[in-house]
C-alpha atoms as a PDB file:
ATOM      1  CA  UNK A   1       3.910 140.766 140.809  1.00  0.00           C
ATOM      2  CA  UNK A   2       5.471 143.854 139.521  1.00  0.00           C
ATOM      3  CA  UNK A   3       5.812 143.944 136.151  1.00  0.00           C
ATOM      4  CA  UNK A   4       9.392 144.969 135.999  1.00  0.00           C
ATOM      5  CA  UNK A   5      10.393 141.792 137.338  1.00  0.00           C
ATOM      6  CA  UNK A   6       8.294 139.240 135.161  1.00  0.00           C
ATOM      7  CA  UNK A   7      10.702 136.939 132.679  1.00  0.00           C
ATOM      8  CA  UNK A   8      13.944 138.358 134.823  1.00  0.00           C
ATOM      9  CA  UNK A   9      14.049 135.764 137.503  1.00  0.00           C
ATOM     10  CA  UNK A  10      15.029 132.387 135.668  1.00  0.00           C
ATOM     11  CA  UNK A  11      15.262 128.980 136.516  1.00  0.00           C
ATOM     12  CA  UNK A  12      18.343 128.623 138.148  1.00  0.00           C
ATOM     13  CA  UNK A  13      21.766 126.843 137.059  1.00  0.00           C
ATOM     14  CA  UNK A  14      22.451 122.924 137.746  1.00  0.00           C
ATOM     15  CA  UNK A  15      19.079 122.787 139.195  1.00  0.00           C
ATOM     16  CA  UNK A  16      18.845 119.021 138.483  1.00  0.00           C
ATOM     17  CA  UNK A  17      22.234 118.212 139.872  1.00  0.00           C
ATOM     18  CA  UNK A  18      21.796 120.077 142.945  1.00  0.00           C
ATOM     19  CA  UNK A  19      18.619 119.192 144.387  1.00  0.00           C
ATOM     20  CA  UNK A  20      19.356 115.808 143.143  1.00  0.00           C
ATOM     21  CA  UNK A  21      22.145 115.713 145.411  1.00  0.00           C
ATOM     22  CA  UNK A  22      21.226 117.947 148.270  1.00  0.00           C
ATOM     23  CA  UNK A  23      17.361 115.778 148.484  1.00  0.00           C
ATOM     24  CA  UNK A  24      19.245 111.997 147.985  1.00  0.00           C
ATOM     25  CA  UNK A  25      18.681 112.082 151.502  1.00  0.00           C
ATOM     26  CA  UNK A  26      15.404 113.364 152.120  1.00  0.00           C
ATOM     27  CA  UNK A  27      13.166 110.108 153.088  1.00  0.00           C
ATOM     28  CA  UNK A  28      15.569 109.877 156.272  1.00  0.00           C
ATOM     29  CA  UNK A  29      15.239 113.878 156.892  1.00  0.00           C
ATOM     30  CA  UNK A  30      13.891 114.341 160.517  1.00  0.00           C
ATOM     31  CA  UNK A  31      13.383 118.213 160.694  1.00  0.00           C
ATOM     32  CA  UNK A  32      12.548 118.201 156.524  1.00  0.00           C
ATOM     33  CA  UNK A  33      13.350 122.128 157.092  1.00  0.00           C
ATOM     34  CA  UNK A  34      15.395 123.578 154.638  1.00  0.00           C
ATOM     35  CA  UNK A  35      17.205 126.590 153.684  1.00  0.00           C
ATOM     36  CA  UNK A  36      17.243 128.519 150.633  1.00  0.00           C
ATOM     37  CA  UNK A  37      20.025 131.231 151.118  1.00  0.00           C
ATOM     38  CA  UNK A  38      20.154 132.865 147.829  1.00  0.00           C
ATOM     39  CA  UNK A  39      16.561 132.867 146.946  1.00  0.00           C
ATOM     40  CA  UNK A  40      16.368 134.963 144.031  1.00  0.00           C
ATOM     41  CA  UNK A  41      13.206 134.133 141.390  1.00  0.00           C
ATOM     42  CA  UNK A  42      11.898 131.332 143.795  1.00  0.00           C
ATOM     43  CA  UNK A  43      13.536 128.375 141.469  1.00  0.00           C
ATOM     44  CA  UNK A  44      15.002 126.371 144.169  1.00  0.00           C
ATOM     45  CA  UNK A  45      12.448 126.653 147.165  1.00  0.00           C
ATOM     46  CA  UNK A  46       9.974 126.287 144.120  1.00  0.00           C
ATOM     47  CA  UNK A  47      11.523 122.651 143.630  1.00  0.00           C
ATOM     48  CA  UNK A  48      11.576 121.449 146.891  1.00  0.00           C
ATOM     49  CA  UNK A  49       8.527 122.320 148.107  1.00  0.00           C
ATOM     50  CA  UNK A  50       6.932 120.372 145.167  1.00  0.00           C
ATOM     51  CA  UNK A  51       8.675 117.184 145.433  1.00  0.00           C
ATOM     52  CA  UNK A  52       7.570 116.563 149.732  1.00  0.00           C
ATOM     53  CA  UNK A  53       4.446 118.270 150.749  1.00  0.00           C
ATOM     54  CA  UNK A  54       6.177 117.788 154.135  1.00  0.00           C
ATOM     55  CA  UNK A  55       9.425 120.121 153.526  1.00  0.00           C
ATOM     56  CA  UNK A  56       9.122 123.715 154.548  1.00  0.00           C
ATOM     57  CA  UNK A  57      11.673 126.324 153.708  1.00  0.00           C
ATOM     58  CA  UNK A  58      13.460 129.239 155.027  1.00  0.00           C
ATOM     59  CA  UNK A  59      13.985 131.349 152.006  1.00  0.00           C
ATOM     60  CA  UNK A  60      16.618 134.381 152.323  1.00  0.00           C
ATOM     61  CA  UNK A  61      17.332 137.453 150.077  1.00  0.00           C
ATOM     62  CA  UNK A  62      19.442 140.474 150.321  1.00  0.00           C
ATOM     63  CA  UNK A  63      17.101 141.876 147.445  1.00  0.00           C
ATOM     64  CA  UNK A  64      13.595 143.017 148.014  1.00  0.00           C
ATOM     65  CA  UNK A  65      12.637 142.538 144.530  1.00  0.00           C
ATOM     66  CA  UNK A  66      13.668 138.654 144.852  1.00  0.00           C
ATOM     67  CA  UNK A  67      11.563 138.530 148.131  1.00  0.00           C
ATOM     68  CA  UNK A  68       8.533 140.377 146.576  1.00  0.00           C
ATOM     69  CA  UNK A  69       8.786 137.997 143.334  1.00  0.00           C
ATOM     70  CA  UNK A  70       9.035 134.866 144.940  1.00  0.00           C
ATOM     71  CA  UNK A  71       6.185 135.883 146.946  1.00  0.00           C
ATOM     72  CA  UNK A  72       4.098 135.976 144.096  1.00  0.00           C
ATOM     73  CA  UNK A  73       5.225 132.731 142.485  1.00  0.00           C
ATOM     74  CA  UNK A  74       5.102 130.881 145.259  1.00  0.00           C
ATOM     75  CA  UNK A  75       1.663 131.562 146.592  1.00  0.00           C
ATOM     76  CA  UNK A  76       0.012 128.371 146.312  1.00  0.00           C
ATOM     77  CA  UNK A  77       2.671 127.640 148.764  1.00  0.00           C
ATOM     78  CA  UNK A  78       3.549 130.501 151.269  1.00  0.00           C
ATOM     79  CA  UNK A  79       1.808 128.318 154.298  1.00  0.00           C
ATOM     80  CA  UNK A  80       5.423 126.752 154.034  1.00  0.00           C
ATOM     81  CA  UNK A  81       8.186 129.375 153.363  1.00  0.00           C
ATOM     82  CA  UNK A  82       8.999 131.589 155.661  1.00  0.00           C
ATOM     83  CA  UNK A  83      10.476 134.715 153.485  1.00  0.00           C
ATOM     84  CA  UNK A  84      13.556 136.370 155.096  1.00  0.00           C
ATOM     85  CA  UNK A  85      14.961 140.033 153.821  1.00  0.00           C
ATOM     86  CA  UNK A  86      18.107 139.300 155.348  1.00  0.00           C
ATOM     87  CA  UNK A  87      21.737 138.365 154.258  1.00  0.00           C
ATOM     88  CA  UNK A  88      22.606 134.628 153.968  1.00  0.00           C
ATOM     89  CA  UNK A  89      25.740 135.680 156.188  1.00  0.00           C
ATOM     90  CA  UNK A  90      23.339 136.255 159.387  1.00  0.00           C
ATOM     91  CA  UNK A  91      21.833 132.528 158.733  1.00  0.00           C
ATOM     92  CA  UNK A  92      22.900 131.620 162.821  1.00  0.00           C
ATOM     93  CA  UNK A  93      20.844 134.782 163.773  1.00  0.00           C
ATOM     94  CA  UNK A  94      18.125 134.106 161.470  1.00  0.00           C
ATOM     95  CA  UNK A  95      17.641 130.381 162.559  1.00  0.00           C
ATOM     96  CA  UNK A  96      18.049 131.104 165.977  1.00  0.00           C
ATOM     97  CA  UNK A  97      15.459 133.701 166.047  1.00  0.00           C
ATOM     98  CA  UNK A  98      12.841 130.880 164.471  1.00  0.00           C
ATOM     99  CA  UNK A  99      13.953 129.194 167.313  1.00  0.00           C
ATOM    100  CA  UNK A 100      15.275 126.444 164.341  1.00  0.00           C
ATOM    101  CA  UNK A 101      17.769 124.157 166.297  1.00  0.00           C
ATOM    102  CA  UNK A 102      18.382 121.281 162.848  1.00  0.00           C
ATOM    103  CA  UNK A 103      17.874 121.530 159.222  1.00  0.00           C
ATOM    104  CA  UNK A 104      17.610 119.227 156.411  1.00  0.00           C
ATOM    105  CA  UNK A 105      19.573 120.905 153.659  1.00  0.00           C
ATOM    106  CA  UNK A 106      21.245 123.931 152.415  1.00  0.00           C
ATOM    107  CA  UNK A 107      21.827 125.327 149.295  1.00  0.00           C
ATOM    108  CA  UNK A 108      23.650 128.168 147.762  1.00  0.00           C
ATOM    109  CA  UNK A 109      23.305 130.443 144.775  1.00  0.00           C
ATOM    110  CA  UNK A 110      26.039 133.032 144.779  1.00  0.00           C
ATOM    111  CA  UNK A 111      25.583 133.984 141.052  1.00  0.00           C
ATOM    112  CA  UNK A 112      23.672 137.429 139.890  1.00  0.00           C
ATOM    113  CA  UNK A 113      20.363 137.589 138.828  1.00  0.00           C
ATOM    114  CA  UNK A 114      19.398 138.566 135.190  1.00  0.00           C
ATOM    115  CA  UNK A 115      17.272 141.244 136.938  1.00  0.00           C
ATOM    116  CA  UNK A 116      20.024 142.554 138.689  1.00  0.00           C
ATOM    117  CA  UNK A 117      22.473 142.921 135.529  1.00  0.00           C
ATOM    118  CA  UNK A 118      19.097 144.195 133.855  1.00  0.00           C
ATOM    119  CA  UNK A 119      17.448 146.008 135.814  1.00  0.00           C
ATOM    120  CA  UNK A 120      19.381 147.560 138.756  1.00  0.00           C
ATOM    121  CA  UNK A 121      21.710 150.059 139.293  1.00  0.00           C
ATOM    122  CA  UNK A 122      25.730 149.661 139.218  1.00  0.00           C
ATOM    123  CA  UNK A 123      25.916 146.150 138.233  1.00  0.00           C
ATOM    124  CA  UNK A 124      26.304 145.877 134.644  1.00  0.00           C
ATOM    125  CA  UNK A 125      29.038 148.100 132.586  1.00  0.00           C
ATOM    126  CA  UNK A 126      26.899 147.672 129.583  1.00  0.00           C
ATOM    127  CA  UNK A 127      24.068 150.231 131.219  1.00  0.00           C
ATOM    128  CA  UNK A 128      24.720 153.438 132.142  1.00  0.00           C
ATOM    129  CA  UNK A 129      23.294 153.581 135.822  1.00  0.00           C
ATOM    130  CA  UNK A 130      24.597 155.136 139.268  1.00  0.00           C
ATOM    131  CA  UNK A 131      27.346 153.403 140.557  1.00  0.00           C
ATOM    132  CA  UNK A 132      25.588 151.464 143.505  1.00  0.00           C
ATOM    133  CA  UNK A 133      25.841 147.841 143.611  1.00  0.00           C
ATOM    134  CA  UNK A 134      24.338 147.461 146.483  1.00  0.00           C
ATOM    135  CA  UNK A 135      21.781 143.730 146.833  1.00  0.00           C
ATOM    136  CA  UNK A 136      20.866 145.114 150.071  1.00  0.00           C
ATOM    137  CA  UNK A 137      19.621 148.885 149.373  1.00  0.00           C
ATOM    138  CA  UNK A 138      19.411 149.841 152.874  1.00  0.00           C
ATOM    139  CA  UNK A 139      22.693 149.605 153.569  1.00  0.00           C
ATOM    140  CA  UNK A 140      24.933 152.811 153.183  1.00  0.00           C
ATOM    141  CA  UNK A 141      28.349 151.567 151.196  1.00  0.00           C
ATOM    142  CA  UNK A 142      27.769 151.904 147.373  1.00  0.00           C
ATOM    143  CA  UNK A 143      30.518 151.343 144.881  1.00  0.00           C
ATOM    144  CA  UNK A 144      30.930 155.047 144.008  1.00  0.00           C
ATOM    145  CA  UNK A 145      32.149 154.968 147.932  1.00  0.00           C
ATOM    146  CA  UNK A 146      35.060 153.144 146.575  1.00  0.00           C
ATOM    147  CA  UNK A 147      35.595 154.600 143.850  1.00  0.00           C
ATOM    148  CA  UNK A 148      35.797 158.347 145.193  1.00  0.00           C
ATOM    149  CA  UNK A 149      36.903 157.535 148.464  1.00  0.00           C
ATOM    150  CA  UNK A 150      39.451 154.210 148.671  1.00  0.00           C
ATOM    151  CA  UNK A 151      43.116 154.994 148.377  1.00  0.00           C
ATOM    152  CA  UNK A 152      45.106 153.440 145.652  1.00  0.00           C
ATOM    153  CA  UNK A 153      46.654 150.342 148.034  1.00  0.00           C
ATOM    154  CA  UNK A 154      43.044 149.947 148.841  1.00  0.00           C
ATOM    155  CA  UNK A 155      41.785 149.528 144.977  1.00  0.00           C
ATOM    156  CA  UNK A 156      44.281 147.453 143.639  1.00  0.00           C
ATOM    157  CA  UNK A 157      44.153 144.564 146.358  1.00  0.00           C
ATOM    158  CA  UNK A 158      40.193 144.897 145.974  1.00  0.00           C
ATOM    159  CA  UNK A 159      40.887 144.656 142.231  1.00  0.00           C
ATOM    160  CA  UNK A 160      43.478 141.592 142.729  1.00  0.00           C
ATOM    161  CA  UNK A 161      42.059 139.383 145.003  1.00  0.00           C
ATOM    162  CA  UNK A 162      38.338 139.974 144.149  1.00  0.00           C
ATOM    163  CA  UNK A 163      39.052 140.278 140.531  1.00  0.00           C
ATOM    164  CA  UNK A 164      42.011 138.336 139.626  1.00  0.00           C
ATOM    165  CA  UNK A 165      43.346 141.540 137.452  1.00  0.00           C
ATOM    166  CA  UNK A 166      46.930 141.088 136.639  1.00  0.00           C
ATOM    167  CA  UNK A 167      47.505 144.730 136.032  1.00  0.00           C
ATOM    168  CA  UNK A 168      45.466 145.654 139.398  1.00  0.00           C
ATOM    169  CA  UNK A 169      47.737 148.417 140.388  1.00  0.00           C
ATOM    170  CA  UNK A 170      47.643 150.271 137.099  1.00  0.00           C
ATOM    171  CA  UNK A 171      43.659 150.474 137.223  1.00  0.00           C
ATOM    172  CA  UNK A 172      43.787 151.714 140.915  1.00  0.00           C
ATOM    173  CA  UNK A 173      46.100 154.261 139.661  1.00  0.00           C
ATOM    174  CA  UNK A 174      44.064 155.172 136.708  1.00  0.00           C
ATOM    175  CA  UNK A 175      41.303 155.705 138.952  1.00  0.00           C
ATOM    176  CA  UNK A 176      42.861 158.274 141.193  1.00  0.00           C
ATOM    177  CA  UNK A 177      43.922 160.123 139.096  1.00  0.00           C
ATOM    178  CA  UNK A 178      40.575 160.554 137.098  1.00  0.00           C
ATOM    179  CA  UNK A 179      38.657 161.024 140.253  1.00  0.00           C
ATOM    180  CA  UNK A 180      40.978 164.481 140.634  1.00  0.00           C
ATOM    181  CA  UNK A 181      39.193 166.258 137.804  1.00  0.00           C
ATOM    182  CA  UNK A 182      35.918 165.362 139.533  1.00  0.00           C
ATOM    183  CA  UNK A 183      33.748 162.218 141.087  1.00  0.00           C
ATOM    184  CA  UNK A 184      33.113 158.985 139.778  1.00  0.00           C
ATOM    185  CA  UNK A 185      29.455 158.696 139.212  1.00  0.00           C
ATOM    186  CA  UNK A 186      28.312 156.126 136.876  1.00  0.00           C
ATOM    187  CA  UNK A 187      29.189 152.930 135.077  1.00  0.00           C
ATOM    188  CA  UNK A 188      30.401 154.632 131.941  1.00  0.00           C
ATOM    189  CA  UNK A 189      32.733 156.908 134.236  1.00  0.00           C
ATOM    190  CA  UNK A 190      34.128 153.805 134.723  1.00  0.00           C
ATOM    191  CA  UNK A 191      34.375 152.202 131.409  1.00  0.00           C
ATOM    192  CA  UNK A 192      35.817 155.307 129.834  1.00  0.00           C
ATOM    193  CA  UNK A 193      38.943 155.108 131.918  1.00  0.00           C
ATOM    194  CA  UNK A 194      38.864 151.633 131.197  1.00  0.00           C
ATOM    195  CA  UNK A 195      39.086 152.419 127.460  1.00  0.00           C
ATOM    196  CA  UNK A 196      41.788 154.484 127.700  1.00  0.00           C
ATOM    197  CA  UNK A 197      44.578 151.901 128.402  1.00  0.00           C
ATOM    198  CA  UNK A 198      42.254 148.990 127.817  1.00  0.00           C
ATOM    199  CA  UNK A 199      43.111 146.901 124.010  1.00  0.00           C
ATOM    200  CA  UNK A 200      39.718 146.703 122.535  1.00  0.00           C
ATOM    201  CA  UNK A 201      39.929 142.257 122.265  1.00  0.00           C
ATOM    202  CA  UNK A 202      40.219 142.454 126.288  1.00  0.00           C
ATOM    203  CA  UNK A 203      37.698 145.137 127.353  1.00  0.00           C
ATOM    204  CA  UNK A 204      34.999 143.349 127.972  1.00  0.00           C
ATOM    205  CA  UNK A 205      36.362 140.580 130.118  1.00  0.00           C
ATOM    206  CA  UNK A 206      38.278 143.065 132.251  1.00  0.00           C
ATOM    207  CA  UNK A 207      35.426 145.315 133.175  1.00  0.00           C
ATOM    208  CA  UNK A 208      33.352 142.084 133.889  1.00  0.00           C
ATOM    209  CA  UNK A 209      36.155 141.092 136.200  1.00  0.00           C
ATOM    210  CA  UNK A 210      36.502 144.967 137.773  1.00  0.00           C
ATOM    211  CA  UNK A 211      33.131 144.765 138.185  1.00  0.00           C
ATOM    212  CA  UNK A 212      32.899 141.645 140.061  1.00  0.00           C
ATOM    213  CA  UNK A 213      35.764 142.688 142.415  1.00  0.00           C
ATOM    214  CA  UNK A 214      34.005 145.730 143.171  1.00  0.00           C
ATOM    215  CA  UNK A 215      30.557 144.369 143.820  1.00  0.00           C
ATOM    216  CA  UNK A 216      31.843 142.020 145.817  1.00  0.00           C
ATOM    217  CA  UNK A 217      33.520 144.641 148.046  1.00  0.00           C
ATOM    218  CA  UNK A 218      30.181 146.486 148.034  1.00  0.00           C
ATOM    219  CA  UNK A 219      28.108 143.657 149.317  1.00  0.00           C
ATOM    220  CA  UNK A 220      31.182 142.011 151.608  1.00  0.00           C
ATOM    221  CA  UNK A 221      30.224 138.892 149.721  1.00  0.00           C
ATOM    222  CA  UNK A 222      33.506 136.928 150.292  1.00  0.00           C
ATOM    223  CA  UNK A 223      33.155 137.643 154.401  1.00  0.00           C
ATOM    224  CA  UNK A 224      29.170 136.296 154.015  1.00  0.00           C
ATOM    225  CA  UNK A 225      30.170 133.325 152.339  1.00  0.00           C
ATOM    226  CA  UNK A 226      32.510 132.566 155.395  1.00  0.00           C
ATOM    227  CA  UNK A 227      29.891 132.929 157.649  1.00  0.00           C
ATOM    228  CA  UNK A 228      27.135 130.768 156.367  1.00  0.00           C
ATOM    229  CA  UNK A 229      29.962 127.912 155.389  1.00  0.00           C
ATOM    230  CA  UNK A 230      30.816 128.373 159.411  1.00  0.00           C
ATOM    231  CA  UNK A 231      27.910 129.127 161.237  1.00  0.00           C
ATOM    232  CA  UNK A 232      25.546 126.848 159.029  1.00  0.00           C
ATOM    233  CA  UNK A 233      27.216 123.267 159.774  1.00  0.00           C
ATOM    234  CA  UNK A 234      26.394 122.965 163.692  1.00  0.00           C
ATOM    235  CA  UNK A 235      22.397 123.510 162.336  1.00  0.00           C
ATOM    236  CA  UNK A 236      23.370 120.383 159.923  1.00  0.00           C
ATOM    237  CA  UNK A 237      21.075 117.457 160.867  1.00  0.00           C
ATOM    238  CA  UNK A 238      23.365 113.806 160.420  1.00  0.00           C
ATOM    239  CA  UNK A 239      23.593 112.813 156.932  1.00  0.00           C
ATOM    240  CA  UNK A 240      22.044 116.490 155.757  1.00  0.00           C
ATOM    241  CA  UNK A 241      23.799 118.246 152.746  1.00  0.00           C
ATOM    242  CA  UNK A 242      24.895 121.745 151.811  1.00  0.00           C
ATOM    243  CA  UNK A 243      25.101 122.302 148.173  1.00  0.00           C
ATOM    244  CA  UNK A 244      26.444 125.243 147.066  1.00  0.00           C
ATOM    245  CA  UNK A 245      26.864 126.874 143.267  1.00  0.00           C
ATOM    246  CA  UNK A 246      29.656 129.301 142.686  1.00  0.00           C
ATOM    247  CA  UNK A 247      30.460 130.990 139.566  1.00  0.00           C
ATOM    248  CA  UNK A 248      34.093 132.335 140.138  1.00  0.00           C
ATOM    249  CA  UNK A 249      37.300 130.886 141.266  1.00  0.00           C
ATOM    250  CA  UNK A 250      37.737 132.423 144.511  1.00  0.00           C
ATOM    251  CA  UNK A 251      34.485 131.478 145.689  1.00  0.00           C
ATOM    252  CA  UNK A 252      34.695 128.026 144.480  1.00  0.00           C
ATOM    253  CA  UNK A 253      38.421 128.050 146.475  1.00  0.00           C
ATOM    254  CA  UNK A 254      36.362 129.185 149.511  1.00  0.00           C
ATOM    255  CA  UNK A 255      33.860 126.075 149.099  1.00  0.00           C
ATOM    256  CA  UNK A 256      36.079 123.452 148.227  1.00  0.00           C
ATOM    257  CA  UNK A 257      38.999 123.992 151.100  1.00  0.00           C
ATOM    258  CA  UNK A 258      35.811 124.351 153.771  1.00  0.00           C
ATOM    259  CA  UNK A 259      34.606 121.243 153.319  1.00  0.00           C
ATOM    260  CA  UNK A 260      37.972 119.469 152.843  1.00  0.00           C
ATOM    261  CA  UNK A 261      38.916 121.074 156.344  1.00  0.00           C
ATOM    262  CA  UNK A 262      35.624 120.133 158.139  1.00  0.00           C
ATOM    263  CA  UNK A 263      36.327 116.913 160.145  1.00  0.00           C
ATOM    264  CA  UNK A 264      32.542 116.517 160.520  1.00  0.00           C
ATOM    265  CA  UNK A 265      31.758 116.898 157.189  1.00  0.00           C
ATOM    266  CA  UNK A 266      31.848 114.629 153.452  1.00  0.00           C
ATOM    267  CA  UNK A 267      32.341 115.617 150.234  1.00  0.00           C
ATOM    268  CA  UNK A 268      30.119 114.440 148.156  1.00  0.00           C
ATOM    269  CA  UNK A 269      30.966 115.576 144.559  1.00  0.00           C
ATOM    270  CA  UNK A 270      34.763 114.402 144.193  1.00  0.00           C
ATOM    271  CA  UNK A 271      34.892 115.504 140.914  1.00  0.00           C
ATOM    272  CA  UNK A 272      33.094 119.083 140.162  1.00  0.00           C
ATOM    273  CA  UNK A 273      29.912 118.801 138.520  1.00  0.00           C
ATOM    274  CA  UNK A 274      29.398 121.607 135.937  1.00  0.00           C
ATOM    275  CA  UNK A 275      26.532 122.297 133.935  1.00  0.00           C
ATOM    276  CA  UNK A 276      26.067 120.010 130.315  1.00  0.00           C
ATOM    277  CA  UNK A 277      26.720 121.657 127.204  1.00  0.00           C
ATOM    278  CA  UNK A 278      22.901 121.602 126.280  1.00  0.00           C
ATOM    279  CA  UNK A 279      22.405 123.825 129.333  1.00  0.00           C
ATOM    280  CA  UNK A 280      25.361 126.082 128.585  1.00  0.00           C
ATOM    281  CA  UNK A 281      23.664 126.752 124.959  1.00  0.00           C
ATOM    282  CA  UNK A 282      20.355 127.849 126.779  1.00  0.00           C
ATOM    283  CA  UNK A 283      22.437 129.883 129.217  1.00  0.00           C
ATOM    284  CA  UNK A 284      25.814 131.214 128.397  1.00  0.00           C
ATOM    285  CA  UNK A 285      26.227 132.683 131.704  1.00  0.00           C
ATOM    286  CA  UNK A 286      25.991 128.741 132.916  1.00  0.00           C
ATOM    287  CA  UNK A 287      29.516 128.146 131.333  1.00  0.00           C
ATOM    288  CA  UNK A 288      31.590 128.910 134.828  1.00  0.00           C
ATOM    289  CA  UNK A 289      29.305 127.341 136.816  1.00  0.00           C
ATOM    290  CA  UNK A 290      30.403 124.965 139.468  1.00  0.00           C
ATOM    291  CA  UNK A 291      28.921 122.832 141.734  1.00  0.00           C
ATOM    292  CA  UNK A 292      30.503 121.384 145.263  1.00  0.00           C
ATOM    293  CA  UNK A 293      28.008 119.072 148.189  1.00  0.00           C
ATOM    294  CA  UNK A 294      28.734 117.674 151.237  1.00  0.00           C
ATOM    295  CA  UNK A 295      27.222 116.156 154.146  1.00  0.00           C
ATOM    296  CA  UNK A 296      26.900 116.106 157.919  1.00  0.00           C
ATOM    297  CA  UNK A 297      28.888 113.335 159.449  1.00  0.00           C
END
């Protein structure tokens, strides 16, 4: 394993809750395949594989760091997961290739990795990197392409809908006019004309929310997350679960009205579960956490 990656990949959030809920079911599993879609450090597939020696799992990543990771960690087990570099939002493609026609389980991670905010470039305003954002680094739209190249209308519904920023239009504006005395390179770039109209007390919750509406654009994130919800249900065995962990309220939105609107599916947590305040004091970035299940019918 690289060493660059070691002590970046962490166990992940609500681990407990949501294997306990997406395995409740597993000693009536027929295929016992499941699918990791966000496999990051290995913490989930890592799990699963240890509590059936039967299960096998189809573990995708965007990131080739994740993928190289987890391939060290889970060694002692590779004979049973079949490591995709691929994006979650290709899962029909991906199962249909293994020739996969029903799985046991799903789950979904759609939170950043520590190595990501520490380690790669574009994702964290608190490093000055290259502006790329990109989880999948062979693709070709990075968020300087936004930045230099959107038009203003463009920028401030990213910056709405993606970020929730009341004062989306202003930013956007901000932007285009500071890209006229020359490009938009790195994160600073962007946190200087942040600072400029910015009050100090609400910096640093307003670049985290520019950021995430931008990376999101970068890695069409909300589109993926449609795709996987939609194409992953007619792979659903009867009475197998897809849990899914979102850390923002548009992606929770997505979640909770697609399996409210699926006539063959069950929600399973009525009530959100959210991580304890034990966990939360180990992990701060647990706090907006929130966890939604439900189940093939």
């Amino acid at each position: 394993m690289d060493e660059s990656t070691r002590g970046f990949y962490h166990e992940p959030v609500l681990i407990k809750e949501t294997l306990g809920y997406l395995l409740e079911n597993k000693d009536s599993s027929a295929s016992k395949i499941y699918v990791d879609c966000t496999l990051g450090g290995g913490g989930y597939t890592k799990k699963i594989l240890e509590i059936d020696g039967s299960f096998t799992v189809i573990a995708i990543d965007k990131d080739i760091n994740a993928i190289e990771h987890s391939k060290e960690v889970l060694k002692d087990v590779a004979g049973r997961v079949n490591f995709v570099q691929g994006n979650f939002g290709d899962i029909k493609e991906i199962l249909n290739h293994d020739g996969i026609k029903k799985i046991s389980g799903i789950v979904l991670d759609l939170g950043l990795s520590t190595y990501q905010l520490s380690h790669e470039e574009g994702f964290s305003y608190q490093r000055n990197t290259e502006l790329d954002m990109r989880a999948d680094k062979s693709q070709k739209l990075k968020a300087r392409d936004i930045l230099n190249n959107y038009d203003e209308k463009d920028l401030a519904r990213i910056f709405y809908e993606y970020g929730e920023l009341k004062y989306s239009r202003k930013i956007a504006s901000d932007i285009v006019n500071s890209r006229k005395a020359g490009k938009i390179e790195k994160t600073f770039d962007l946190v200087e004309i942040m600072k400029k109209k910015t009050p100090p007390r609400y910096l640093n919750k307003d670049l985290s929310k520019l950021f995430q509406a931008i990376r999101i654009e970068v890695n069409n994130e909300m589109g993926n997350l449609d795709s996987v919800l939609g194409d992953s249900v007619e792979f659903l065995e009867t009475g197998a679960r897809i849990a899914a962990v979102s850390y923002h309220s548009l992606e929770d939105r997505i979640v909770k009205n697609f399996f409210r609107q699926k006539d063959d599916l069950k929600v399973i947590t009525k009530k959100l579960v959210k991580p304890s305040d034990e966990e939360i004091s180990k992990n701060v970035r647990a706090r907006s956490a929130k966890l939604r299940v439900a189940e093939k019918i």
